[in-house]
C-alpha atoms as a PDB file:
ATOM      1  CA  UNK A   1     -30.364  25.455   9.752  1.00  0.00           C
ATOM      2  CA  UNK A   2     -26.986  23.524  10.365  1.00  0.00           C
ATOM      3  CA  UNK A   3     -25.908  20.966   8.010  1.00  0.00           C
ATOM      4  CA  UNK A   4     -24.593  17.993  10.759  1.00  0.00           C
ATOM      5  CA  UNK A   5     -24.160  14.411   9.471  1.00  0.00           C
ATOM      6  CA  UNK A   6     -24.257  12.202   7.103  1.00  0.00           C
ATOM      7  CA  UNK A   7     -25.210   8.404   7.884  1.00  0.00           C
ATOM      8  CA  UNK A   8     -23.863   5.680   6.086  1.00  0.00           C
ATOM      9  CA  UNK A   9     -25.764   2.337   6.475  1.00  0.00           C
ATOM     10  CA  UNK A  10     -23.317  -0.396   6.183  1.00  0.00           C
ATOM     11  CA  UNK A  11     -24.084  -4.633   6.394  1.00  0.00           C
ATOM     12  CA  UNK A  12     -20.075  -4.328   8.072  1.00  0.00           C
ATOM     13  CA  UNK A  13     -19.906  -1.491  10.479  1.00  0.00           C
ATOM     14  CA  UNK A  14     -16.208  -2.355  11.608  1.00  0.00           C
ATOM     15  CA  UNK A  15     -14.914  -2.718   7.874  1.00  0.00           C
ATOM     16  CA  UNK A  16     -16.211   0.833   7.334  1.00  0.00           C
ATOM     17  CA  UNK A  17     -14.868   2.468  10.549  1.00  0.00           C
ATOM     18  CA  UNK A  18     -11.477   1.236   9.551  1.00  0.00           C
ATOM     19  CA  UNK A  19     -11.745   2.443   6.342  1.00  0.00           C
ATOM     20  CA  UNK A  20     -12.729   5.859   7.375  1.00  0.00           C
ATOM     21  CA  UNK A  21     -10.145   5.824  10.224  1.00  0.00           C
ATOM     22  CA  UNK A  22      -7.570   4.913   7.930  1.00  0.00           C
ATOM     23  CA  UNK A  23      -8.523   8.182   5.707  1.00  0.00           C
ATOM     24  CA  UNK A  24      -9.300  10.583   8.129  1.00  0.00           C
ATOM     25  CA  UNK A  25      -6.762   9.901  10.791  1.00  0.00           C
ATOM     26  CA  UNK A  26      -9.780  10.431  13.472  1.00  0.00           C
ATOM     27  CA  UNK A  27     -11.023   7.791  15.776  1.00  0.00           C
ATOM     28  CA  UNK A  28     -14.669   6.899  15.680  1.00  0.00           C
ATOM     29  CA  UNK A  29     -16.883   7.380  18.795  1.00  0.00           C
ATOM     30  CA  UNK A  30     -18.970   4.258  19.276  1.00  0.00           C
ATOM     31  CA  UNK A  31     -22.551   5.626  20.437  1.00  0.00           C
ATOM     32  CA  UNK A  32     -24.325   2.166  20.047  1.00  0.00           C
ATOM     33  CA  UNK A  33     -23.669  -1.018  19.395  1.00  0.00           C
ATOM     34  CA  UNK A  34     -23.931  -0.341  15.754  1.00  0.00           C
ATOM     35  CA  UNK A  35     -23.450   3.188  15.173  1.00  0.00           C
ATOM     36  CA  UNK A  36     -20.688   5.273  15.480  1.00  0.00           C
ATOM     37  CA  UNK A  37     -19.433   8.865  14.252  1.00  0.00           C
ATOM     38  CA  UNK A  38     -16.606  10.874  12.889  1.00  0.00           C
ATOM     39  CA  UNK A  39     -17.079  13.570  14.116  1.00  0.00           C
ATOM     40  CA  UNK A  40     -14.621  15.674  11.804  1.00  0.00           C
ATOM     41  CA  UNK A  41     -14.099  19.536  10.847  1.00  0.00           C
ATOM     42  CA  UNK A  42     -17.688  21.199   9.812  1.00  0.00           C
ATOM     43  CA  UNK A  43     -19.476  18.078   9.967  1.00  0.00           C
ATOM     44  CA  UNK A  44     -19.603  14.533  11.131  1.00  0.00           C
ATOM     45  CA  UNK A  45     -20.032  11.244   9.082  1.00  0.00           C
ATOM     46  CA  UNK A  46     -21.797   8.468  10.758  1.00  0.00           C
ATOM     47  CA  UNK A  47     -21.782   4.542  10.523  1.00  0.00           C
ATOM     48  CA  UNK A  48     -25.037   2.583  10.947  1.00  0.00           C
ATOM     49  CA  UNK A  49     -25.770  -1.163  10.951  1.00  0.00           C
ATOM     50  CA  UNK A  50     -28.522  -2.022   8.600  1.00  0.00           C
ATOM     51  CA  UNK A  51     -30.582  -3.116  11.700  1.00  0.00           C
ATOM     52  CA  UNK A  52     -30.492  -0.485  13.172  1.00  0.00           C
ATOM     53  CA  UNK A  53     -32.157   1.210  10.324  1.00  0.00           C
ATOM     54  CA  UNK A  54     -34.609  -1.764  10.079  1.00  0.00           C
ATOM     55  CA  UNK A  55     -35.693  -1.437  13.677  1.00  0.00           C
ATOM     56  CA  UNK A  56     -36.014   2.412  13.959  1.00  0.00           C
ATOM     57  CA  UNK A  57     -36.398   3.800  10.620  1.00  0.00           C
ATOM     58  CA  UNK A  58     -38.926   0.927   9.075  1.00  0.00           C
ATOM     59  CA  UNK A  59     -35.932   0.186   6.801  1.00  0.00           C
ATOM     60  CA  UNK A  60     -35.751   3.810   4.711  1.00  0.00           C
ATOM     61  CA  UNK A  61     -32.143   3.371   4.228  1.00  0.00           C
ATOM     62  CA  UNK A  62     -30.767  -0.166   2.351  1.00  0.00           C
ATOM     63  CA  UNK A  63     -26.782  -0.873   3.131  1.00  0.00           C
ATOM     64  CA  UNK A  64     -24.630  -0.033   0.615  1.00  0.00           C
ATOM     65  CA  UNK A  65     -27.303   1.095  -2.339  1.00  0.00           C
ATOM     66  CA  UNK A  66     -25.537   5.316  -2.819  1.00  0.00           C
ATOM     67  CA  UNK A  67     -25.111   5.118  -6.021  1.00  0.00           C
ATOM     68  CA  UNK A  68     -25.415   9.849  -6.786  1.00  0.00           C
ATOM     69  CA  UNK A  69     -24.015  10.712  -3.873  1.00  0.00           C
ATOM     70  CA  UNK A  70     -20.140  11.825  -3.057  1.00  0.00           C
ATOM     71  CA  UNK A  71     -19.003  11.836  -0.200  1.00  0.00           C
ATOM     72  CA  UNK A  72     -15.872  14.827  -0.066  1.00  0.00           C
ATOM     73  CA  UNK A  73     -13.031  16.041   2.310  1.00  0.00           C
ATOM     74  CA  UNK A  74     -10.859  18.491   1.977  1.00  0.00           C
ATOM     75  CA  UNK A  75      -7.046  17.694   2.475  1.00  0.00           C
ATOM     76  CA  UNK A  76      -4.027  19.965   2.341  1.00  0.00           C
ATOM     77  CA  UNK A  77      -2.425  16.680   0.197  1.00  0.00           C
ATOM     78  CA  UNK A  78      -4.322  14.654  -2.379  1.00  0.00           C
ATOM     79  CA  UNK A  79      -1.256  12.683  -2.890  1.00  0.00           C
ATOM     80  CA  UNK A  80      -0.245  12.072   0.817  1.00  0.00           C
ATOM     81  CA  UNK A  81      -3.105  10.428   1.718  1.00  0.00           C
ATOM     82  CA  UNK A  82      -3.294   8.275  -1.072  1.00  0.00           C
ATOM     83  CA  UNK A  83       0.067   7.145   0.262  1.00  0.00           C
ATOM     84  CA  UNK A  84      -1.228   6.903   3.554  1.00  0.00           C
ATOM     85  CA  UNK A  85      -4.462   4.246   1.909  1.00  0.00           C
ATOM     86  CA  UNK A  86      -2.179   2.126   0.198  1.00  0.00           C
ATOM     87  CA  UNK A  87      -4.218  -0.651  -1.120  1.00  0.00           C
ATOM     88  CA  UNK A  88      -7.533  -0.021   1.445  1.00  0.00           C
ATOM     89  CA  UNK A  89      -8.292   2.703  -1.649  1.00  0.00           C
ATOM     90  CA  UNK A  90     -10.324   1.142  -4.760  1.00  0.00           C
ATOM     91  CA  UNK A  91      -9.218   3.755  -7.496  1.00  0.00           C
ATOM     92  CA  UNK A  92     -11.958   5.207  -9.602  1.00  0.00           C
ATOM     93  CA  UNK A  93      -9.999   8.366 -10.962  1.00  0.00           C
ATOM     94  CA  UNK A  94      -6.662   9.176  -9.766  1.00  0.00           C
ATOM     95  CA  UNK A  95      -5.266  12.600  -8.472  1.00  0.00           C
ATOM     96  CA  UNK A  96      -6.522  14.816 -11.380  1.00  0.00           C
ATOM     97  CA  UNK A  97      -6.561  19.050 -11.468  1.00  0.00           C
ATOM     98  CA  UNK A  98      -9.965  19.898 -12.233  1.00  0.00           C
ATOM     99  CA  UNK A  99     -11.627  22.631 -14.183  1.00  0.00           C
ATOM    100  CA  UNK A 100     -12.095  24.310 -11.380  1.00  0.00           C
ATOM    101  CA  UNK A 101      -8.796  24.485  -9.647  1.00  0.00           C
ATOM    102  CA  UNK A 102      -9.032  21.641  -7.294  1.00  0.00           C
ATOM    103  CA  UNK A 103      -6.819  18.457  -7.484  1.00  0.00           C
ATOM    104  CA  UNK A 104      -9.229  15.560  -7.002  1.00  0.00           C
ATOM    105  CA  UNK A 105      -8.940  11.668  -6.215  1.00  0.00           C
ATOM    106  CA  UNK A 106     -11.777   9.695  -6.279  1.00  0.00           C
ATOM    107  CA  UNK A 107     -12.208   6.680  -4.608  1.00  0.00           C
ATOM    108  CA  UNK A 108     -15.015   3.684  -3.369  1.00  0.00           C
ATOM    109  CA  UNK A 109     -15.733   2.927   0.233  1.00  0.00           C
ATOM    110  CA  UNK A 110     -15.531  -0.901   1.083  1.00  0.00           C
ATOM    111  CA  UNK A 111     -19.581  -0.758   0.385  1.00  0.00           C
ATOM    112  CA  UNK A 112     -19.093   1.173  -2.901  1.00  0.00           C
ATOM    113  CA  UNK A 113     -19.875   4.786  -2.066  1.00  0.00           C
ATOM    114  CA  UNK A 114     -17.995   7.519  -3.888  1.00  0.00           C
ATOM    115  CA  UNK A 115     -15.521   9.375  -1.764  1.00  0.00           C
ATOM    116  CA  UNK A 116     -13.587  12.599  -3.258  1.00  0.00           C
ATOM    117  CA  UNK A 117     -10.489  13.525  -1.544  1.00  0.00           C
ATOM    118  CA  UNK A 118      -9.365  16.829  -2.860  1.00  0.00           C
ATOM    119  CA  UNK A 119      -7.018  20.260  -2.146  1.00  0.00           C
ATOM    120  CA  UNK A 120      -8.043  23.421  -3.285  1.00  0.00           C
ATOM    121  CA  UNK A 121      -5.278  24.953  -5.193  1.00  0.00           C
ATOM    122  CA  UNK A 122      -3.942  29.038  -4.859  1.00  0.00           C
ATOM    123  CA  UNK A 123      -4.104  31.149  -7.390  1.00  0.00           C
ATOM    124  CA  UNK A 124      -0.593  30.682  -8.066  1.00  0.00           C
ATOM    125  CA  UNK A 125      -0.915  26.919  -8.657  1.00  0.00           C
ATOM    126  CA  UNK A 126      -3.323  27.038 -11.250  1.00  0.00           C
ATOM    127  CA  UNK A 127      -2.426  26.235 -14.834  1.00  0.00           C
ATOM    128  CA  UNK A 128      -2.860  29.327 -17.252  1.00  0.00           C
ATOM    129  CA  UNK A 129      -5.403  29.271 -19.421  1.00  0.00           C
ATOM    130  CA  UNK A 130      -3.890  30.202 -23.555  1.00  0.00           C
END
């Protein structure tokens, strides 16, 4: 089994494919009027107009209800792209080193998702523990 997409169902299609354009630095490839995908590094994040859901999937899928789910990319600079958002970014926890060693931002999608932006630090870079 490959892991391929995810699907975002969005009541604004073109709101969200500038946001993600704006963070990924990828164009979108418009498949439908509708729907379009990221196609991006190890997977590929897809946009889909509510009635398009409401036509073919019997509605499964209500815009903008994630509410558990984060969506993450890896960057090489947590603090670059924040830069690069500017005020497209609604802040829910700036750049922080985690537990684990990566420096995370986390951030909500113009329909509220969750979207971490993180960089996996070397050994080097991590903080000593006492």
């Amino acid at each position: 089994m490959k892991f391929a997409s995810v699907r975002l169902v969005t009541l604004d299609v073109e709101r969200l494919i500038a946001f993600y354009a704006q963070l990924s630095g990828v164009a979108a490839v418009g498949l439908a009027d509708g729907f379009a995908e990221f196609r991006l590094p190890g997977a590929t994040l897809a946009i889909s107009a509510q009635q398009l859901i409401q036509r073919f999937n019997a509605g499964a899928a209500p815009a903008a209800a994630n509410r558990s789910a984060i969506l993450e990319f890896e960057v090489d600079d947590v603090d670059r792209v924040l830069s690069l958002l500017g005020s497209a970014a609604v802040i829910v926890q700036e750049p922080t080193l985690m537990p684990w060693g990566n420096r995370s931002l986390l951030l909500r999608d113009p329909d509220g998702s969750l979207v971490n932006i993180f960089s996996r630090l070397r050994a080097f870079e991590l903080p000593r523990l006492p």
